[in-house]
Every structure is written in C-alpha cells, then in structure tokens.
Protein backbone atom coordinates (compact mmCIF):
# COMPACT_ATOMS: atom_id res chain seq x y z
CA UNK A 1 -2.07 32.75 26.30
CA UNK A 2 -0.37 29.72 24.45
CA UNK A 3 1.00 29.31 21.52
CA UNK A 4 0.46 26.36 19.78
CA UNK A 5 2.95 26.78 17.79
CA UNK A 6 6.07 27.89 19.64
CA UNK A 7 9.12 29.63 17.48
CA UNK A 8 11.92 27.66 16.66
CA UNK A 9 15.08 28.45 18.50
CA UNK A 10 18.86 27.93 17.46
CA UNK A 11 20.86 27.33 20.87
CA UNK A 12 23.71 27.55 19.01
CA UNK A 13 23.66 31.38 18.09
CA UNK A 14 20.06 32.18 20.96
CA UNK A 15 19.64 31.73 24.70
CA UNK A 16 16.63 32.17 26.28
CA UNK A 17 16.46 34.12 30.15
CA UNK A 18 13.03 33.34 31.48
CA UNK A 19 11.33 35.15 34.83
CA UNK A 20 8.43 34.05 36.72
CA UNK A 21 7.15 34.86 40.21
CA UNK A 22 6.31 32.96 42.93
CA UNK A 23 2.42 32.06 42.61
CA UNK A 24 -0.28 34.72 43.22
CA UNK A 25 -3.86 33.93 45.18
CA UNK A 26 -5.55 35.61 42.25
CA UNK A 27 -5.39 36.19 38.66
CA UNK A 28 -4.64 39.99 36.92
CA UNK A 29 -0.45 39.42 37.57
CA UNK A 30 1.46 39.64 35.05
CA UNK A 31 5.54 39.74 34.69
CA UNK A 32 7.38 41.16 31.77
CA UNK A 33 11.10 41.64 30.57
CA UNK A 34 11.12 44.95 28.99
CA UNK A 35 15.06 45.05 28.56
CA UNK A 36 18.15 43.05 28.54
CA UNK A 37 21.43 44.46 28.69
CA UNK A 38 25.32 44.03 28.88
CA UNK A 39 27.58 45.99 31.75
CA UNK A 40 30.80 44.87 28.78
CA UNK A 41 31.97 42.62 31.00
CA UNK A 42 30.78 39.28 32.98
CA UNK A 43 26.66 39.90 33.12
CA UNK A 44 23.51 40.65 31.51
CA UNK A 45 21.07 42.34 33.23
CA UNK A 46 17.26 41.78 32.52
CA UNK A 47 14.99 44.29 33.74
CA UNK A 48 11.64 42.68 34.62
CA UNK A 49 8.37 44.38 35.77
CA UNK A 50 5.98 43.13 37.46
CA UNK A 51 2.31 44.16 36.47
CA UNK A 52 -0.03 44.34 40.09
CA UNK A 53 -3.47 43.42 39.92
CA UNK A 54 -6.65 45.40 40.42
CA UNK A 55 -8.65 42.21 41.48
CA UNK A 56 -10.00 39.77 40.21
CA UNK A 57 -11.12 36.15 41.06
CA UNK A 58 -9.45 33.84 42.84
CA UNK A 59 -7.65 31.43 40.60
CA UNK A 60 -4.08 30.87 41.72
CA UNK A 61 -1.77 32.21 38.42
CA UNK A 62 1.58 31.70 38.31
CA UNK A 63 2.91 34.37 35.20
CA UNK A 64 5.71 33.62 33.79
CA UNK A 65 8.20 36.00 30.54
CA UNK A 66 10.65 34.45 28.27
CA UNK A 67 12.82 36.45 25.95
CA UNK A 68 15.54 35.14 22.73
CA UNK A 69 18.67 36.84 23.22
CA UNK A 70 22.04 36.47 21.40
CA UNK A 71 24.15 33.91 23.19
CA UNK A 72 26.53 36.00 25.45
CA UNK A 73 28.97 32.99 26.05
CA UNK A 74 30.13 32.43 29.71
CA UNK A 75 28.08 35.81 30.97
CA UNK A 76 25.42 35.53 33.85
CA UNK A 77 22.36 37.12 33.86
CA UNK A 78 21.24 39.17 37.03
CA UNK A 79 17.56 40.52 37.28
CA UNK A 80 16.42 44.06 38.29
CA UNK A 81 12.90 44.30 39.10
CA UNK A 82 10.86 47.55 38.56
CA UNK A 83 7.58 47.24 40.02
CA UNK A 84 4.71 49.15 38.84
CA UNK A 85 1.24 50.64 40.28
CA UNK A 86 -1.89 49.15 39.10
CA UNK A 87 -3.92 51.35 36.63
CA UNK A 88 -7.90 50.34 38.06
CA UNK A 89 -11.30 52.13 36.88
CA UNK A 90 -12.29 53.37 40.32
C-alpha cells in the first residue's frame, strides 16, 4: 500500500535503512524490519523477516520495508534475516 502522503524526514537528526528482496513469481511476500540495533561500537544490525507466501496469483511483487532511525554517524548497518513459515487455511 502507498501512501500518498509520505512523512517528512529530517536527515539531519534520521536515517532511513531500507530492505527489499529480490523479485518473487507471485504475490503474498512480504519483508519486514522488526528491530534495529547497536553492538556499541561500528554497526547496526537490522533484523528483517521475510513473510512466505501461501499462494496466490501470479503477479511478479517485489516487497520492499523502510524504517526512521536516529542517525548513528559513521556506523554500518548489517542485516540478519529470520525467515518465517507460512500460516495457510489448509
């Protein structure tokens, strides 16, 4: 879903970390950044999961998760990726 009307963001004090995966033959993905956090020293670490789908038609999607953080100066961020199981009605 879009937002027309996108929040404002001050670089100055905010940085944004953004995930996406590579594109999927049908729709139902999904990709999420449930938590970012500092080790105290040179990185942040984003854990991102990645939501499997139960089928679906087949529309190419490309998801895609953006999060406003605190500016962390010259820090990098690394990703960890959690994957989950689909929850389907059977």
């Amino acid at each position: 879903m879009h937002d027309k009307n996108p929040p404002h963001i001050n670089f100055a004090r905010d940085m944004v970390i953004m995930a996406a995966t590579e594109t999927r033959g049908t729709m139902g993905w999904g990709i999420s950044i449930d938590t970012v956090y500092s080790d105290g020293g040179a990185w942040l670490y984003a854990v991102v999961r990645e939501l499997p789908s139960c089928g679906g038609p087949d529309y190419a999607s490309r998801p895609i998760a953006a999060v406003t953080v605190p500016r962390s100066g010259s820090m990098g961020v690394r990703f960890i990726e959690r994957g989950l199981k689909p929850v389907c009605d059977n």
